[in-house]
PDB file of N, CA and C in Angstrom:
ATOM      1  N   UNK A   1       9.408  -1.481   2.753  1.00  0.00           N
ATOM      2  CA  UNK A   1       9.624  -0.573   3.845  1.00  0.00           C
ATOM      3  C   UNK A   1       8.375   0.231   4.132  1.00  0.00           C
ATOM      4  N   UNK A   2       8.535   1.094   5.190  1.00  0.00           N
ATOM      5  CA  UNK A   2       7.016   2.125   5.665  1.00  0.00           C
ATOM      6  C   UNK A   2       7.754   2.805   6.095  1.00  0.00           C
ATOM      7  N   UNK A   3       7.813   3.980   5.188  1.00  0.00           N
ATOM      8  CA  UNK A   3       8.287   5.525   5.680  1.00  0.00           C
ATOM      9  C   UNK A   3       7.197   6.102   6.625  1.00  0.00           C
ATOM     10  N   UNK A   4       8.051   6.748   7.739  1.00  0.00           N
ATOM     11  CA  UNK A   4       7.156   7.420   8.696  1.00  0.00           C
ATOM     12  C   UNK A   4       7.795   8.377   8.929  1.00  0.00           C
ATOM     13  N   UNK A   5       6.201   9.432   9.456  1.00  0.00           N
ATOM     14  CA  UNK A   5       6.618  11.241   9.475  1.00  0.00           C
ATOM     15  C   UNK A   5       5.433  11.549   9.170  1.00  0.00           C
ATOM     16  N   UNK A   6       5.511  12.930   9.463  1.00  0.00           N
ATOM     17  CA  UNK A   6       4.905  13.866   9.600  1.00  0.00           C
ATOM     18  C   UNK A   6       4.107  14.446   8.385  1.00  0.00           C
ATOM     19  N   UNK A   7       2.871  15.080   8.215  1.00  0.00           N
ATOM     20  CA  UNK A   7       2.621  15.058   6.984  1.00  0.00           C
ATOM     21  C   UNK A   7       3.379  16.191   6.178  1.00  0.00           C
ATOM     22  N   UNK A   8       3.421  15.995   4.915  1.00  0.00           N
ATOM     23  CA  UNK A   8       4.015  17.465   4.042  1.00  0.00           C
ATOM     24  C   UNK A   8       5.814  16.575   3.957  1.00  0.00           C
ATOM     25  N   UNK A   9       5.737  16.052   4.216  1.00  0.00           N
ATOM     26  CA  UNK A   9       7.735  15.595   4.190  1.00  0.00           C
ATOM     27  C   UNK A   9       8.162  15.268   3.168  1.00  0.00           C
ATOM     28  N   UNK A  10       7.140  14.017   2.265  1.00  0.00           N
ATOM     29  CA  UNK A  10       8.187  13.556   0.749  1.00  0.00           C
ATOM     30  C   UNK A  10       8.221  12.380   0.712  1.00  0.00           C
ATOM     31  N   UNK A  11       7.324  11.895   1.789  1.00  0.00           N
ATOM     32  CA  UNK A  11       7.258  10.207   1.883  1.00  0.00           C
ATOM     33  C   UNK A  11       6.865   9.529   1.013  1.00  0.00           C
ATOM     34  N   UNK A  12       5.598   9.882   0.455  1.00  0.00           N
ATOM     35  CA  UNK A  12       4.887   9.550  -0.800  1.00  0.00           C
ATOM     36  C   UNK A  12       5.820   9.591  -1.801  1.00  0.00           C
ATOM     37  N   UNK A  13       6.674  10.876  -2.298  1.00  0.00           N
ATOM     38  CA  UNK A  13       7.339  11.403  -3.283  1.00  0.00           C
ATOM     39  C   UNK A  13       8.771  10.508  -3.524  1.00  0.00           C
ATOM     40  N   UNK A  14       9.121  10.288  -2.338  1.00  0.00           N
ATOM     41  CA  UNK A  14      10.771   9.500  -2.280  1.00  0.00           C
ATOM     42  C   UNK A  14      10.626   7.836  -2.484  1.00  0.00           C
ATOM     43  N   UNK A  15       9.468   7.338  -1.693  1.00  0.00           N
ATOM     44  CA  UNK A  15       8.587   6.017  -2.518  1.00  0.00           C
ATOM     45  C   UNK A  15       8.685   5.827  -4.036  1.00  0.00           C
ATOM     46  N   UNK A  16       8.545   6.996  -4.441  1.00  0.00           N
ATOM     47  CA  UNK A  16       7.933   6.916  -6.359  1.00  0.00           C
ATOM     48  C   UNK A  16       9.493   7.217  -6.884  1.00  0.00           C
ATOM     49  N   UNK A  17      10.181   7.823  -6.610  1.00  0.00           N
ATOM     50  CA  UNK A  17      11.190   8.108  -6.404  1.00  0.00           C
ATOM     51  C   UNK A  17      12.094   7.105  -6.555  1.00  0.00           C
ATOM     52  N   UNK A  18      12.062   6.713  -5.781  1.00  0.00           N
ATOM     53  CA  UNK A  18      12.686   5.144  -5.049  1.00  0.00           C
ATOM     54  C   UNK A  18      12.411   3.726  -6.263  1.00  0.00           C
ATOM     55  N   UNK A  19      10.901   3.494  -6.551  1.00  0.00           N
ATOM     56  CA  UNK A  19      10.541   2.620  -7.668  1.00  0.00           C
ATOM     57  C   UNK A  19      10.939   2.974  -8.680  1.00  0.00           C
ATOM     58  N   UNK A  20      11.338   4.588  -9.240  1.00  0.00           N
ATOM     59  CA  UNK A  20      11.028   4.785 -10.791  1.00  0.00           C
ATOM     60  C   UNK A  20      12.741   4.272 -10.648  1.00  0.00           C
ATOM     61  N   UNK A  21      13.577   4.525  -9.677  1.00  0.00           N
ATOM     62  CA  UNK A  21      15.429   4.349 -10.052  1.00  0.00           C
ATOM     63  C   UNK A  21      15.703   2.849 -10.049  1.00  0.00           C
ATOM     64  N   UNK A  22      14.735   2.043  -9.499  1.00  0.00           N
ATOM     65  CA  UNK A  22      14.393   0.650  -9.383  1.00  0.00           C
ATOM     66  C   UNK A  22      13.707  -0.218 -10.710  1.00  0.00           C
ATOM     67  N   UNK A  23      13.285   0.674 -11.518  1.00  0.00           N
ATOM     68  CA  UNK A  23      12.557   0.721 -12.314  1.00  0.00           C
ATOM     69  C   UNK A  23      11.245  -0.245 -12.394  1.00  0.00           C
ATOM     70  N   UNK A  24      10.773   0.225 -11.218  1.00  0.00           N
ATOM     71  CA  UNK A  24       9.706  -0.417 -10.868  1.00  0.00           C
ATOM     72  C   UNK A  24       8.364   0.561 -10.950  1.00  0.00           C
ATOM     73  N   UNK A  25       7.024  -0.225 -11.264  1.00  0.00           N
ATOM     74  CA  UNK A  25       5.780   0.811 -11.299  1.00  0.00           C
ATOM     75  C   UNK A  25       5.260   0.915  -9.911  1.00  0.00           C
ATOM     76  N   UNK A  26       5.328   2.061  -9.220  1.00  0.00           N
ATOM     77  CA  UNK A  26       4.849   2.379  -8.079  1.00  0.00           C
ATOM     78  C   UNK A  26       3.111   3.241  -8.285  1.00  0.00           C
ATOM     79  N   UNK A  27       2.277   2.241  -7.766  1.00  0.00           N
ATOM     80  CA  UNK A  27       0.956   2.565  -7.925  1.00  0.00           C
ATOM     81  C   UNK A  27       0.823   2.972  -6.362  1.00  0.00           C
ATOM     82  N   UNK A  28      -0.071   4.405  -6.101  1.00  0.00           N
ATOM     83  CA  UNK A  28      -0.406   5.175  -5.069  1.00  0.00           C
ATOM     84  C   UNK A  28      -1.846   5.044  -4.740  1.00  0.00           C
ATOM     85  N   UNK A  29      -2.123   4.786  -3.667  1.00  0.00           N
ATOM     86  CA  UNK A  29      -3.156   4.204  -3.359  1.00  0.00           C
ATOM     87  C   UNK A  29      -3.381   4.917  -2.091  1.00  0.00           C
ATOM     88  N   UNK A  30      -4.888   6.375  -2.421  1.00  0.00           N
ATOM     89  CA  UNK A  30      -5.353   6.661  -1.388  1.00  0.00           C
ATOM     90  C   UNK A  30      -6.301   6.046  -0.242  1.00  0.00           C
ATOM     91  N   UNK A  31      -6.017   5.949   0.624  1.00  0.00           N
ATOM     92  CA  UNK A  31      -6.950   5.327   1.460  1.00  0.00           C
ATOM     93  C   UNK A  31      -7.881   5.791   2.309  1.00  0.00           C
ATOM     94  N   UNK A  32      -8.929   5.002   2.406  1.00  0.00           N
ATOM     95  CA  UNK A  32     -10.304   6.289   2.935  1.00  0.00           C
ATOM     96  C   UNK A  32     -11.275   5.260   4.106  1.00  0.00           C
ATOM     97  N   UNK A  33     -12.141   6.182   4.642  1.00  0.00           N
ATOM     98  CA  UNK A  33     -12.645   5.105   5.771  1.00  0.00           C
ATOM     99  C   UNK A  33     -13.505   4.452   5.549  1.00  0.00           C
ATOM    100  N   UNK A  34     -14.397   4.203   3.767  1.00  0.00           N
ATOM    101  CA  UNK A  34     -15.082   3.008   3.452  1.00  0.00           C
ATOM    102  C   UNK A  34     -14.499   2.448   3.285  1.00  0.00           C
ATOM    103  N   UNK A  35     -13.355   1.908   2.984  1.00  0.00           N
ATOM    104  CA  UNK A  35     -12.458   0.797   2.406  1.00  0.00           C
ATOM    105  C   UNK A  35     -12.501  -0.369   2.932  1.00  0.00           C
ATOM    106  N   UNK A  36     -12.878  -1.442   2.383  1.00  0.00           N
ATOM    107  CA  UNK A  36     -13.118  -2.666   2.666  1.00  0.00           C
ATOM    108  C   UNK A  36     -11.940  -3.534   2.677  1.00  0.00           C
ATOM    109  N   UNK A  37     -11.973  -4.820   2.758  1.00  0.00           N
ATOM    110  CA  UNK A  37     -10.905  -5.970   2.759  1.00  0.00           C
ATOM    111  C   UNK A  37     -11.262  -6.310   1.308  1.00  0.00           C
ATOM    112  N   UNK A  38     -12.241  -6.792   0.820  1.00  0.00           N
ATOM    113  CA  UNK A  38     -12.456  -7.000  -0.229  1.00  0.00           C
ATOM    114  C   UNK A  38     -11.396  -5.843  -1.188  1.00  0.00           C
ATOM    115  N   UNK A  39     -12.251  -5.187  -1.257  1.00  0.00           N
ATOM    116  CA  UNK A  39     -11.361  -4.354  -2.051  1.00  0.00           C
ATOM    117  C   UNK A  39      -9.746  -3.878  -1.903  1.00  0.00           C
ATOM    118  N   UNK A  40      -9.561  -3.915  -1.125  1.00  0.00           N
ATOM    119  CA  UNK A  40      -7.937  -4.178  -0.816  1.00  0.00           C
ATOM    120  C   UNK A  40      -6.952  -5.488  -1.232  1.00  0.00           C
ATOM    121  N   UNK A  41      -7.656  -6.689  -0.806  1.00  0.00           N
ATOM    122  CA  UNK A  41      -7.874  -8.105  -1.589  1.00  0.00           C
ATOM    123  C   UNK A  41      -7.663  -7.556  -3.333  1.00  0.00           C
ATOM    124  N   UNK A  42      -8.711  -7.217  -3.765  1.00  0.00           N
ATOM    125  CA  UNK A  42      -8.495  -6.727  -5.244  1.00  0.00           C
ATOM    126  C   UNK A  42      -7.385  -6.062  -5.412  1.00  0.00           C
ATOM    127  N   UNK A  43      -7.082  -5.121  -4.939  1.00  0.00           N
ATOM    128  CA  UNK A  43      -5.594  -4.208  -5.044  1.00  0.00           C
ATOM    129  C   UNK A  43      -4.582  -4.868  -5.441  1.00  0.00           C
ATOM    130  N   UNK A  44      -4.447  -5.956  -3.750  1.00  0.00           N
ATOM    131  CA  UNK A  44      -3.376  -6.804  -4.006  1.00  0.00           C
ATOM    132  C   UNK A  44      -3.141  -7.809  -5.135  1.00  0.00           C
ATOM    133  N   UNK A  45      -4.071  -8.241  -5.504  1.00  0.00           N
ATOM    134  CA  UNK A  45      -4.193  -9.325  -6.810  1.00  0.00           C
ATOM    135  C   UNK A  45      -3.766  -8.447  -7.739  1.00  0.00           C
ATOM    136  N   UNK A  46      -4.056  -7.410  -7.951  1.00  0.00           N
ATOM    137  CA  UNK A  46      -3.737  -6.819  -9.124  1.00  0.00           C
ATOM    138  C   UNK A  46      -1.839  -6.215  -9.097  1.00  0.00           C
ATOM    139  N   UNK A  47      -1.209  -5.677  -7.831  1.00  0.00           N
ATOM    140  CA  UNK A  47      -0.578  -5.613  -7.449  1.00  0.00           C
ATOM    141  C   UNK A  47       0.561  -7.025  -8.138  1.00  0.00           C
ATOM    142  N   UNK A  48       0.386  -8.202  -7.444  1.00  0.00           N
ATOM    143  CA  UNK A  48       0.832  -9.450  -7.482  1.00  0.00           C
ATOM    144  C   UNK A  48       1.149  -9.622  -8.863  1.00  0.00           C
ATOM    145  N   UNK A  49      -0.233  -9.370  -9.349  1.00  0.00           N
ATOM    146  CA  UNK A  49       0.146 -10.208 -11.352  1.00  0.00           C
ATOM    147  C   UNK A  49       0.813  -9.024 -11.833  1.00  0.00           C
ATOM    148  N   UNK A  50       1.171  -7.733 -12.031  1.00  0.00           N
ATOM    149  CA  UNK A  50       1.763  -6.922 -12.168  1.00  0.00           C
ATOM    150  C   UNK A  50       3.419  -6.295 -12.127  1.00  0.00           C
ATOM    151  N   UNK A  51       3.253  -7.068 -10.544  1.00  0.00           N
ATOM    152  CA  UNK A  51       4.760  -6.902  -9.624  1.00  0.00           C
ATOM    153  C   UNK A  51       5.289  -5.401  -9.601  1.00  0.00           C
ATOM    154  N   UNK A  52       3.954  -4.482  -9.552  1.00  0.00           N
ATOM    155  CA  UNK A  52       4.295  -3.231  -8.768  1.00  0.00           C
ATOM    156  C   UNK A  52       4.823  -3.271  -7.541  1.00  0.00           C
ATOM    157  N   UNK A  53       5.338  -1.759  -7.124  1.00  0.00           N
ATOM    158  CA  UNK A  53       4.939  -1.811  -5.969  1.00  0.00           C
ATOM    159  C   UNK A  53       3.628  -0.945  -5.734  1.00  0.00           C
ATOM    160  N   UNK A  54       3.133  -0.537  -4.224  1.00  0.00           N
ATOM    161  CA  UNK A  54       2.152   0.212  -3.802  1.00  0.00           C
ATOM    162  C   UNK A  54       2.672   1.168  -2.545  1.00  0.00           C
ATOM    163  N   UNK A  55       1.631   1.991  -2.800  1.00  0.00           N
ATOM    164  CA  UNK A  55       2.342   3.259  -1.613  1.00  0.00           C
ATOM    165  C   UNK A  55       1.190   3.583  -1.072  1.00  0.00           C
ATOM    166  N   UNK A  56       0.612   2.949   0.229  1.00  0.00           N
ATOM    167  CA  UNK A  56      -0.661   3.655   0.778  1.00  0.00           C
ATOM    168  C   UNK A  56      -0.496   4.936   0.919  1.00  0.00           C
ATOM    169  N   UNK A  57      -1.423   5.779   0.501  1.00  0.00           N
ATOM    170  CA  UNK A  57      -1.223   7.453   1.051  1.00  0.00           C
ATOM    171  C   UNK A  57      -2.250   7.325   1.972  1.00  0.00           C
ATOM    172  N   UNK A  58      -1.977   8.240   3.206  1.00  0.00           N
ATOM    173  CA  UNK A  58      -3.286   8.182   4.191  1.00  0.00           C
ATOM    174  C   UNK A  58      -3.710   6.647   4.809  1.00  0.00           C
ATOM    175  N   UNK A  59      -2.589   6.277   5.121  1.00  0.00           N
ATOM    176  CA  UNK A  59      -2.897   4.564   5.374  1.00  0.00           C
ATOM    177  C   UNK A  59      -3.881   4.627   7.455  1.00  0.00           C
ATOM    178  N   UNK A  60      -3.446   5.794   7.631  1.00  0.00           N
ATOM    179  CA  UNK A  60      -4.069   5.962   9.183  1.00  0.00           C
ATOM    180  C   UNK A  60      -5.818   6.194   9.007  1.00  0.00           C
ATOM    181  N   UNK A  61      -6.043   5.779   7.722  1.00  0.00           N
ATOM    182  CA  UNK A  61      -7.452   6.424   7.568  1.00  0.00           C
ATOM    183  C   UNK A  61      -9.130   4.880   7.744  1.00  0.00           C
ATOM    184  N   UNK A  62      -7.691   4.390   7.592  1.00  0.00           N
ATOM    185  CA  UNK A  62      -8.164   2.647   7.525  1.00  0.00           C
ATOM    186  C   UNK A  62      -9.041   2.288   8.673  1.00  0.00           C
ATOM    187  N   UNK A  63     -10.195   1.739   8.690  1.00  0.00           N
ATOM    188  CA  UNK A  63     -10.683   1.287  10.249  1.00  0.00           C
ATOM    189  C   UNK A  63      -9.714  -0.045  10.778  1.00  0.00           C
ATOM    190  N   UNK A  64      -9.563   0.105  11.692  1.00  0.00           N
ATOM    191  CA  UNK A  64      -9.042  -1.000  12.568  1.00  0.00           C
ATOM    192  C   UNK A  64      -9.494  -2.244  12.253  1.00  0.00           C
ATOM    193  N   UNK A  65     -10.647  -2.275  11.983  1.00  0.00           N
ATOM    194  CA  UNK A  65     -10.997  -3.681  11.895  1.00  0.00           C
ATOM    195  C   UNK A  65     -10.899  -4.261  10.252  1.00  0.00           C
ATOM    196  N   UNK A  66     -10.634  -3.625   9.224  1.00  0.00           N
ATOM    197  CA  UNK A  66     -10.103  -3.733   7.909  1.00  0.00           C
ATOM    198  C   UNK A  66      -9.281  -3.737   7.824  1.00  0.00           C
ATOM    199  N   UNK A  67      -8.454  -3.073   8.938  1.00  0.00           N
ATOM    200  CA  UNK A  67      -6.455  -3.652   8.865  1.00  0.00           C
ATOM    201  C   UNK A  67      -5.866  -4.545   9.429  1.00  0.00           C
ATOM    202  N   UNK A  68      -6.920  -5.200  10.429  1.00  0.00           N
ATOM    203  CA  UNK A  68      -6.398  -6.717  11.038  1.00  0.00           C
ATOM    204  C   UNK A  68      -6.067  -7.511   9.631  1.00  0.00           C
ATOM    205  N   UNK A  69      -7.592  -7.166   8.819  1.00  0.00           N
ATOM    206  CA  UNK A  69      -8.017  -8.217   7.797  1.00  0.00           C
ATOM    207  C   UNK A  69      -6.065  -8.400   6.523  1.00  0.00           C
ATOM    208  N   UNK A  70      -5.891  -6.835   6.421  1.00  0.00           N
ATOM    209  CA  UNK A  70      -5.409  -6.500   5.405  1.00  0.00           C
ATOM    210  C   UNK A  70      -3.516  -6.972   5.916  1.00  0.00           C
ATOM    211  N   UNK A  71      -3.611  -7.075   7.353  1.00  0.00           N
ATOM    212  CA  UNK A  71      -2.487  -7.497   7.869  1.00  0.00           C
ATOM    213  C   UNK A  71      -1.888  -8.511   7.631  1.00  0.00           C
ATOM    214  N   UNK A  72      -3.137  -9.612   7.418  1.00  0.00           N
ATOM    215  CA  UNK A  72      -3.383 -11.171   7.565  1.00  0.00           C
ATOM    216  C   UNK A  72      -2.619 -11.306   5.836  1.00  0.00           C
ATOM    217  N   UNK A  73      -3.625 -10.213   5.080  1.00  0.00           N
ATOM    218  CA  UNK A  73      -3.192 -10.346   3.434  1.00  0.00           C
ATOM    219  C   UNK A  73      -2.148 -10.360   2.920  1.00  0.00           C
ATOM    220  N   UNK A  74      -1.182  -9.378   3.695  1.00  0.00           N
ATOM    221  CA  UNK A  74      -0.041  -9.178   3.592  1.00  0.00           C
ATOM    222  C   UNK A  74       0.922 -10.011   3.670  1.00  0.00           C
ATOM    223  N   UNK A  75       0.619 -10.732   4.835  1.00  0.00           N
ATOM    224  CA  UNK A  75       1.116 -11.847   5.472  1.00  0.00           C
ATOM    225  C   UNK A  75       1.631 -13.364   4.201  1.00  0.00           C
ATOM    226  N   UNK A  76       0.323 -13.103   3.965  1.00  0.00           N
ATOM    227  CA  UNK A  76       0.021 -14.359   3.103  1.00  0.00           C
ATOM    228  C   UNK A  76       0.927 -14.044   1.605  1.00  0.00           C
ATOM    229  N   UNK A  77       0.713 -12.772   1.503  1.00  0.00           N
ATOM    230  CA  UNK A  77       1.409 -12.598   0.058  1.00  0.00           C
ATOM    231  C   UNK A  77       3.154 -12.884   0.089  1.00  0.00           C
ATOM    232  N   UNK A  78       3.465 -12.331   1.628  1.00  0.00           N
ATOM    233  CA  UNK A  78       5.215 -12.368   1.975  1.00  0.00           C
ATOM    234  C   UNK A  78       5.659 -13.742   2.143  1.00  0.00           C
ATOM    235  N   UNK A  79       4.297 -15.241   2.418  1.00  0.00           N
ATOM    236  CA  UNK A  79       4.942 -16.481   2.494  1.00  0.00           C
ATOM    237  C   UNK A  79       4.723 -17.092   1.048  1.00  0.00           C
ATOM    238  N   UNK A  80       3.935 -16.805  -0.008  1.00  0.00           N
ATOM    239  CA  UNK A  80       3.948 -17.163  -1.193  1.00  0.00           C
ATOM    240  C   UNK A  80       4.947 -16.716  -1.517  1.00  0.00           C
TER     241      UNK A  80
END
């Protein structure tokens, strides 16, 4: 899912929230405007062999052209 709102609400918090009653490891992942594909690529691999979940914080911080990339990643991970 992708909780949306406003900042200050609990989105982040009800995410972690949400994994720990799931008993799942929810890894938080700030996001910033060097952030590459590559390195997001890495995230996810690590993500995958793990079987966390992830919670972008600040996911609006992303350049546009690293979230086409990271869209595509996503993609690929939901048909494996």
């Amino acid at each position: 899912g992708a909780p949306a709102g406003p900042a200050g609400t609990g989105k982040t918090e009800t995410t972690k929230d949400l994994a720990k009653a799931m008993a799942k490891q929810c890894i938080v992942f700030n996001c910033q405007e060097g952030m590459d594909y590559i390195m997001v690529g890495k995230f996810f691999k690590g993500l995958a062999m793990c079987g966390a979940w992830a919670c972008f914080d600040e996911f609006n911080r992303i350049n546009v052209e690293v979230l086409s990339v990271v869209a595509q990643q996503i993609i690929t991970i939901q048909i494996a």
